[in-house]
Every structure is written in structure tokens, then in C-alpha cells.
C-alpha atoms as a PDB file:
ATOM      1  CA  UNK A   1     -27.103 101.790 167.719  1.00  0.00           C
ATOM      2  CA  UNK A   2     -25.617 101.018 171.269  1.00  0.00           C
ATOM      3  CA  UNK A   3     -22.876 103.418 172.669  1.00  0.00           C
ATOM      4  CA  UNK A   4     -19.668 101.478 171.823  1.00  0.00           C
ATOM      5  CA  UNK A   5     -20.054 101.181 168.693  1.00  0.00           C
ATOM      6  CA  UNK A   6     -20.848 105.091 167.756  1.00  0.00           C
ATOM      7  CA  UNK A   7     -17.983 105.718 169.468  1.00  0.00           C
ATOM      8  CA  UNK A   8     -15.524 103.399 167.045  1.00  0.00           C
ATOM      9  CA  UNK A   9     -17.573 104.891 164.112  1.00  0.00           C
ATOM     10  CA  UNK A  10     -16.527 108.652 164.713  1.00  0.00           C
ATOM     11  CA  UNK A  11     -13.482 109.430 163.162  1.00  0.00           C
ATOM     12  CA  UNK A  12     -10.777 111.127 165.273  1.00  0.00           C
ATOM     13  CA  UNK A  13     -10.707 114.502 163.193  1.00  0.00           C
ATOM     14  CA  UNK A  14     -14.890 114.429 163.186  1.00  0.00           C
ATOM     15  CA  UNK A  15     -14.354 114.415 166.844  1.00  0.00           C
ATOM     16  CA  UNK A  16     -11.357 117.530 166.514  1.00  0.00           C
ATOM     17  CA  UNK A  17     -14.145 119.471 164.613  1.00  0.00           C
ATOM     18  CA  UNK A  18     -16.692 118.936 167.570  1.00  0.00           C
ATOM     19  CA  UNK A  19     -14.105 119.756 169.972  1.00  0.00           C
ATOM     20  CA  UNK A  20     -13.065 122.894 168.233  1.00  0.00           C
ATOM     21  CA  UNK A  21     -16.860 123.845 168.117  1.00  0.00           C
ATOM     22  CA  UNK A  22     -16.918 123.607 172.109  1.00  0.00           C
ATOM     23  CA  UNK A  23     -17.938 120.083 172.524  1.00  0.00           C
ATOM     24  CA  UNK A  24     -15.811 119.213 175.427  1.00  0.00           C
ATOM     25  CA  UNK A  25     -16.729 115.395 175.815  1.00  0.00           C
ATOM     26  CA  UNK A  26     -15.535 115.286 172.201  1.00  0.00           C
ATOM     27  CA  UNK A  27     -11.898 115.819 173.474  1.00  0.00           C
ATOM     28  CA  UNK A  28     -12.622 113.173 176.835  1.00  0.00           C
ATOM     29  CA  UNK A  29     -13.486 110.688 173.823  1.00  0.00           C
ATOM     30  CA  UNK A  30      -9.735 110.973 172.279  1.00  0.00           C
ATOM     31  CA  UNK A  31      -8.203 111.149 175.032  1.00  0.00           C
ATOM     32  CA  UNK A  32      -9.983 108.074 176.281  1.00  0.00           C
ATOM     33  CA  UNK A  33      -8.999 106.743 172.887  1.00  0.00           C
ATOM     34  CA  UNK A  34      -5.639 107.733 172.750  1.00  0.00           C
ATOM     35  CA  UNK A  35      -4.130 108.151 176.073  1.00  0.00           C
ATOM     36  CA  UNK A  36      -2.929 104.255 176.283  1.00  0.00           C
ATOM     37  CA  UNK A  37      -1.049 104.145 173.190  1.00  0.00           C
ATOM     38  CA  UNK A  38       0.454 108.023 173.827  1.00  0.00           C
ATOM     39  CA  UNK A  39       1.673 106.840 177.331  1.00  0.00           C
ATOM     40  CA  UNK A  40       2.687 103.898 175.885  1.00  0.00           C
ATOM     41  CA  UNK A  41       5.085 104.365 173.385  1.00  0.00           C
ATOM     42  CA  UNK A  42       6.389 107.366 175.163  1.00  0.00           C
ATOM     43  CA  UNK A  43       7.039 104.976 178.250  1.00  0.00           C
ATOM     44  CA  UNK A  44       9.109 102.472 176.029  1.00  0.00           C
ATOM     45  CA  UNK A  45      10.868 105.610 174.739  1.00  0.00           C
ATOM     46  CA  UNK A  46      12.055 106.831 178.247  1.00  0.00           C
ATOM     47  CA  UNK A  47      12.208 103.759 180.297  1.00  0.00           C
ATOM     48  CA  UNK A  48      10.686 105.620 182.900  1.00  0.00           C
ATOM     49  CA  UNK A  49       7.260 105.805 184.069  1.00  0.00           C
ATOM     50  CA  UNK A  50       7.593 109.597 185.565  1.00  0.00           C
ATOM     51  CA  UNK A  51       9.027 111.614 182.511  1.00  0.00           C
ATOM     52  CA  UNK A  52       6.432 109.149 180.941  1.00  0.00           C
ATOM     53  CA  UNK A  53       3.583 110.800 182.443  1.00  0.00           C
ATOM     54  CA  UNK A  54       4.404 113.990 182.248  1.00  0.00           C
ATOM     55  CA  UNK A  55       5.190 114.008 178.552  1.00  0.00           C
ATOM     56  CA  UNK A  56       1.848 112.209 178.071  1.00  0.00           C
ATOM     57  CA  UNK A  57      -0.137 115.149 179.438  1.00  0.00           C
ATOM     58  CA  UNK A  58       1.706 117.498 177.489  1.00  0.00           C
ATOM     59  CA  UNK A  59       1.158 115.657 174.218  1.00  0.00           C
ATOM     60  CA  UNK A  60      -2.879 116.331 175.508  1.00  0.00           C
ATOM     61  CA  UNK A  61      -2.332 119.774 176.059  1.00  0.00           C
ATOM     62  CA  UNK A  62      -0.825 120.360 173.169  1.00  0.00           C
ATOM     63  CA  UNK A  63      -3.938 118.879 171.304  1.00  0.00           C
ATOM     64  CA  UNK A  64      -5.899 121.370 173.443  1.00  0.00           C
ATOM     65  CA  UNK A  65      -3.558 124.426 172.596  1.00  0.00           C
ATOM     66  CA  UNK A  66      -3.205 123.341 168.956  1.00  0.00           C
ATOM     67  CA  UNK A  67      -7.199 122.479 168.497  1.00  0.00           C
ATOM     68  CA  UNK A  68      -7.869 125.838 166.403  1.00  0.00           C
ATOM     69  CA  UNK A  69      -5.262 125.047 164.013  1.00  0.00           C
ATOM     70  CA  UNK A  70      -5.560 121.453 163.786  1.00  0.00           C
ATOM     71  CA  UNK A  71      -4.798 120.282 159.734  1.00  0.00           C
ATOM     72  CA  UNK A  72      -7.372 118.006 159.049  1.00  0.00           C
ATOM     73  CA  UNK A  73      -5.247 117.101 155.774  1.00  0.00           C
ATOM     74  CA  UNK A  74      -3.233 115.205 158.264  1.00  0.00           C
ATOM     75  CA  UNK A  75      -4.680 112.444 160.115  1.00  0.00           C
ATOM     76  CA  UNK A  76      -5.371 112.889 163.504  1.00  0.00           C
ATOM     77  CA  UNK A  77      -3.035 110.033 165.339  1.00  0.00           C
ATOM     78  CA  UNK A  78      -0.014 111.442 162.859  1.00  0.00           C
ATOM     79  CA  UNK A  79      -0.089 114.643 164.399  1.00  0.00           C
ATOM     80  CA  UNK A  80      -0.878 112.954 168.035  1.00  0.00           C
ATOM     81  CA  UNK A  81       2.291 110.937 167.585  1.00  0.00           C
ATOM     82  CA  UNK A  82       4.458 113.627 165.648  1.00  0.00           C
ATOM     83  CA  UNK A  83       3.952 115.769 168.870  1.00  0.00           C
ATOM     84  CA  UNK A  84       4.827 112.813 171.108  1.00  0.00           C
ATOM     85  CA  UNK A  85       7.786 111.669 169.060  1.00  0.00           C
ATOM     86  CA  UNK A  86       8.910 115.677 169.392  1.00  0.00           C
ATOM     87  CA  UNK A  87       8.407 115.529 172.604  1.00  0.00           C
ATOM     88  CA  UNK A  88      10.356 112.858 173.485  1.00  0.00           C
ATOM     89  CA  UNK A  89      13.022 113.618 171.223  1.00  0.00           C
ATOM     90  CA  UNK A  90      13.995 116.647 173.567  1.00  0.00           C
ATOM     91  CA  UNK A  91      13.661 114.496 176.712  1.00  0.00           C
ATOM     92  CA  UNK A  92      16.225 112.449 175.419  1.00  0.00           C
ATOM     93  CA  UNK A  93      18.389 115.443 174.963  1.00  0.00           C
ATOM     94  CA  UNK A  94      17.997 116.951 178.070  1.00  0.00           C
ATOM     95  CA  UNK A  95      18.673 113.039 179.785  1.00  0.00           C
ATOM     96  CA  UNK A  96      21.610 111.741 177.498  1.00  0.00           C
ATOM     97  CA  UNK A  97      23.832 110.390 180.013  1.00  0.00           C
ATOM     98  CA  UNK A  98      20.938 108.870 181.824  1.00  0.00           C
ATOM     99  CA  UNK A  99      19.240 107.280 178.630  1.00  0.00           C
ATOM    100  CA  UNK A 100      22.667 105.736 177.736  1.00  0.00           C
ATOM    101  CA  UNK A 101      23.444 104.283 181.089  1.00  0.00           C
ATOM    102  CA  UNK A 102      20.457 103.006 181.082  1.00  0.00           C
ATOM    103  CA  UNK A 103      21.170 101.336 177.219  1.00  0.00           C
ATOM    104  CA  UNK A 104      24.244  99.625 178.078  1.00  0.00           C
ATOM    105  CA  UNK A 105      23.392  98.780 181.765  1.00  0.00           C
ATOM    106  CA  UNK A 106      21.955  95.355 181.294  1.00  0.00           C
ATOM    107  CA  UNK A 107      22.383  94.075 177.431  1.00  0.00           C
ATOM    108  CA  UNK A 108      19.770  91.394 176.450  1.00  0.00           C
ATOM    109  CA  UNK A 109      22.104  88.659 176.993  1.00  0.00           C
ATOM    110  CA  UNK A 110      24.562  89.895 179.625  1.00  0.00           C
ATOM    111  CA  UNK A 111      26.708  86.475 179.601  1.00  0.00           C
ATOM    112  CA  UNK A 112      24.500  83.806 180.996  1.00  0.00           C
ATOM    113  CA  UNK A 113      24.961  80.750 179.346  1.00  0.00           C
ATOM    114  CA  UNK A 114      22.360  77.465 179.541  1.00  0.00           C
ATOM    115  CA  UNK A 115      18.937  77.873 180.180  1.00  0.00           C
ATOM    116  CA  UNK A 116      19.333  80.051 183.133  1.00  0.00           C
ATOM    117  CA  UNK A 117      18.619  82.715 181.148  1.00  0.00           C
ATOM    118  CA  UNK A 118      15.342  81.173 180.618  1.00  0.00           C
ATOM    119  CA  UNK A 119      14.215  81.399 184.539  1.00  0.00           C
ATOM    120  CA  UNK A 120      16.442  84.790 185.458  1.00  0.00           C
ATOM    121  CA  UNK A 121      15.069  86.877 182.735  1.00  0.00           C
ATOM    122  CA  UNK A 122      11.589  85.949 181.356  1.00  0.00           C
ATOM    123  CA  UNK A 123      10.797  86.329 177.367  1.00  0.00           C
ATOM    124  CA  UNK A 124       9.046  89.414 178.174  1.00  0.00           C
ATOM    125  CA  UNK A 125      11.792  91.029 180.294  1.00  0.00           C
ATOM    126  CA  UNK A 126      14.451  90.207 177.503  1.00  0.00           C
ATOM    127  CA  UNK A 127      11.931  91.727 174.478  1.00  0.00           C
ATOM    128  CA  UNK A 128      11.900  95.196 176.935  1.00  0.00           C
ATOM    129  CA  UNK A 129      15.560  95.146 176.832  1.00  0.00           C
ATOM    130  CA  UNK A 130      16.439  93.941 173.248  1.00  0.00           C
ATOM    131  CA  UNK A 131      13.628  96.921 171.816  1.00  0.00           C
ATOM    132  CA  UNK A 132      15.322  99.007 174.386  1.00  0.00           C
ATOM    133  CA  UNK A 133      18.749  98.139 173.173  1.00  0.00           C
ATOM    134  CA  UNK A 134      17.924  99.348 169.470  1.00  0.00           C
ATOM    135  CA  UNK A 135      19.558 102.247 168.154  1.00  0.00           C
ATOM    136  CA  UNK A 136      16.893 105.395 168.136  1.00  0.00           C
ATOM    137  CA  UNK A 137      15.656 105.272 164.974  1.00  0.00           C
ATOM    138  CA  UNK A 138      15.020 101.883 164.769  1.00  0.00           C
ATOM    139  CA  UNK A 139      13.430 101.723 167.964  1.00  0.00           C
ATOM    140  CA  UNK A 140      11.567 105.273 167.098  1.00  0.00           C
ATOM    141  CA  UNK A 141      10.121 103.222 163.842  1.00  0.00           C
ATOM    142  CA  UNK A 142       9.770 100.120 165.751  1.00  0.00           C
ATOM    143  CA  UNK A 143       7.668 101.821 168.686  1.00  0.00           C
ATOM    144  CA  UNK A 144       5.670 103.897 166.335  1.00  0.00           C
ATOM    145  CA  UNK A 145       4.569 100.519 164.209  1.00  0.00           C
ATOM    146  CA  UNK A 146       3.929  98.342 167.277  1.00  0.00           C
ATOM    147  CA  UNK A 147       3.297 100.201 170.300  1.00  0.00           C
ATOM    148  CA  UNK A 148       0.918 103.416 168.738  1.00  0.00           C
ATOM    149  CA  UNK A 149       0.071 100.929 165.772  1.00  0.00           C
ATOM    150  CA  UNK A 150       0.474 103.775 163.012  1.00  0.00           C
ATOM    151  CA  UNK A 151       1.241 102.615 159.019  1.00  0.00           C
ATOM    152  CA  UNK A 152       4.347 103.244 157.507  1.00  0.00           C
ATOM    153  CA  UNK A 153       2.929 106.067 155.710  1.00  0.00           C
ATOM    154  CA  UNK A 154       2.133 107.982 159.114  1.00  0.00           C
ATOM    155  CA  UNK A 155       5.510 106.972 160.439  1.00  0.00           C
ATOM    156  CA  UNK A 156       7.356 108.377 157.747  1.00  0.00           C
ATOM    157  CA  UNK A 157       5.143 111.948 158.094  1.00  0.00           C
ATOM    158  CA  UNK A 158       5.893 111.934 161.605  1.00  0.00           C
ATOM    159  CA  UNK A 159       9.507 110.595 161.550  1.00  0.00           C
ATOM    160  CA  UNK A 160       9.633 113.349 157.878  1.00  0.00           C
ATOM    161  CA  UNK A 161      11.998 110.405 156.138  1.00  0.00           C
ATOM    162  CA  UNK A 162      10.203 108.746 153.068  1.00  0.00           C
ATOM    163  CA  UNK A 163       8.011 105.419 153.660  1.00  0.00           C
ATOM    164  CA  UNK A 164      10.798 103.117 152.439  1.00  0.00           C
ATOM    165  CA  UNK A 165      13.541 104.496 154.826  1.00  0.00           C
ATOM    166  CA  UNK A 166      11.117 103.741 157.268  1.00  0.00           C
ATOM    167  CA  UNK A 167      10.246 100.144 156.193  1.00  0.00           C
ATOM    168  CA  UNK A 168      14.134  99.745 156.341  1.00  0.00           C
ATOM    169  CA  UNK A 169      14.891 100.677 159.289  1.00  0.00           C
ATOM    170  CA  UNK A 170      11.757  98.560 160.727  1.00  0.00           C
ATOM    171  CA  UNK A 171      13.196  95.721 159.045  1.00  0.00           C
ATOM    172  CA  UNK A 172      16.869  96.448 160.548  1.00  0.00           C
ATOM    173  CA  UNK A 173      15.299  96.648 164.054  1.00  0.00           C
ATOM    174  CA  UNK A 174      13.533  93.452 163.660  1.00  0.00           C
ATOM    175  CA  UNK A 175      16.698  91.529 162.509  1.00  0.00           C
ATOM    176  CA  UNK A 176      18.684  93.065 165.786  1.00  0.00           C
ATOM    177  CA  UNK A 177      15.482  92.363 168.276  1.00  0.00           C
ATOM    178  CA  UNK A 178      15.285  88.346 166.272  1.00  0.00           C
ATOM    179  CA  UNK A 179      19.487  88.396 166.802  1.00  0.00           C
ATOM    180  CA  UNK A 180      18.754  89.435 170.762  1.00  0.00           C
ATOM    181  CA  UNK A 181      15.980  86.858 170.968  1.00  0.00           C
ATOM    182  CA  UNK A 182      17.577  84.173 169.469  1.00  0.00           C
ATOM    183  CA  UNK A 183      18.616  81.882 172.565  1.00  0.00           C
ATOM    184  CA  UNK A 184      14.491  81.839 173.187  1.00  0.00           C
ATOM    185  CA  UNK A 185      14.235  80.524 169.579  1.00  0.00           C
ATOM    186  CA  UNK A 186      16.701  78.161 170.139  1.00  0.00           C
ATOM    187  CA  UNK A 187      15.072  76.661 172.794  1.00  0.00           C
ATOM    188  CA  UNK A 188      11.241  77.018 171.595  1.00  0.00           C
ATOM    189  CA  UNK A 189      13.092  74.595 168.446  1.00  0.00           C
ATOM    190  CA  UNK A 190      14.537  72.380 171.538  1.00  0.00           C
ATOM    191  CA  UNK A 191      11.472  71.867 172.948  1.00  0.00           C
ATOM    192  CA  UNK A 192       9.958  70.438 169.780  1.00  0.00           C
END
């Protein structure tokens, strides 16, 4: 058995019990693990790289502080993610102002007409601001699915709505971000 793949073939909550027993590379393995998809969908959530960061760590430390009492009912990227999502939830309160500048400073398609758009603002750049653009519980459901890569049934733990609220409001961010994108499907038809 080579290194890599033990590593995929311990479960994250075998890896909490190991932890909890004093094993620290156990931890260093999740947060290797983790760490990418934590700073990720926190980033997307704040916009900025700094708060980002920070809140990053402090979803690790709270792993750390919360290791003796960790629920092994609930799976272990649920409770990862519920802390993050809790987390950033009061970063957004302390930053409202901020976070909706920031919302309404640059819409997805902020009135250039033609292909222009196409060679100002690359597909990628307009995708950032469309998912940014989303109300917060879409783009809280939206981030969760695609970004930390959790099922609906983990989103709707973490999010504590049932698992077809969540579906819906997946599928009501998807129809805003394919109304936002829509110019880029336009021409991607065009071009046929």
C-alpha cells in the first residue's frame, strides 16, 4: 500500500478519533485535507482574502478546541463547514455596509453592450461576480455544493433548513448565475 492512497482510505472522523487520542499528525492530515476547500468557500463568502484567512484558522482551531466533543454521528466535513458557515455568518454582520458595497459595486453586466464585454471582463471574472451577486442563501447553498463539494443532505444540516429547501434555493441560484451568464451563452451559440 503506497502512502497516498492510505491517506484517501482513512475516513475523516477515524482520523478525529486518532487525533483525540494524541496523534497529532492525524490533525496535519485534515487540515492538509481540508484547508483548500475551508479557505475556499470562506474566500468566495467575504470577497476578501484577509478576513479569509483569518476565519480559516479559526474554523482549525475550533476543530482543535472542539476535538473532545466531536459527534461522530455527524460527519466530519458537516461540522467543518457548519463552523465555517457560522463563522462567516458573523463576519458578514460585523461588515454589512462593506459586503453590500461591495454587491452592488460592479453588477455582472454593468451596461456594456457588444462583445466588449467579452475582452473587458473574462468568463471567469463575470462567474466571480454573478455567484457574488446572489442573494446569501443562495450563494450560502451554492458555495457549500460547489466550492466545499458537500451533498444536499450536509448542506441542509449545516444550513438547519430541510434538504428540499436547499435543492430550491440551489436551483434558484443557478437560474440567476445562467440569467447573469447569458450574453457568454449567447455568443458560445454565435460561434457555432
Amino acid at each position: 500500500m503506497t502512502p497516498g492512497t492510505e491517506r484517501e482510505e482513512v475516513s475523516d472522523e477515524a482520523l478525529m478519533l486518532r487525533y483525540q487520542r494524541g496523534d497529532r499528525s492525524a490533525f496535519i492530515a485534515l487540515l492538509r485535507r481540508h484547508q483548500l476547500a475551508v479557505y475556499n468557500f470562506v474566500l468566495r463568502q467575504l470577497g476578501s482574502a484577509l478576513p479569509a484567512d483569518e476565519i480559516a484558522q479559526e474554523v482549525f482551531l475550533s476543530v482543535v478546541r472542539e476535538a473532545a466533543r466531536f459527534d461522530y454521528e455527524t460527519p466530519f466535513t458537516t461540522q467543518l463547514f457548519a463552523t465555517a458557515y457560522r463563522l462567516v455568518r458573523e463576519e458578514r454582520a460585523r461588515m454589512p455596509e462593506r459586503r453590500r458595497w461591495q454587491q452592488g459595486s460592479e453588477p455582472p453586466d454593468s451596461g456594456r453592450s457588444g462583445n466588449a464585454s467579452f475582452s473587458a471582463q473574462p468568463l471567469e471574472d463575470s462567474i466571480v461576480s454573478a455567484v457574488e451577486a446572489l442573494p446569501e442563501d443562495q450563494k450560502d447553498v451554492f458555495l457549500l455544493r460547489e466550492v466545499a463539494d458537500l451533498p444536499f443532505s450536509q448542506i441542509a444540516t449545516i444550513l438547519r433548513h430541510s434538504e428540499t429547501a436547499v435543492k430550491v434555493q440551489m436551483q434558484h441560484a443557478l437560474q440567476r448565475l445562467r440569467l447573469a451568464l447569458q450574453d457568454f451563452d449567447e455568443y458560445r451559440r454565435a460561434l457555432r
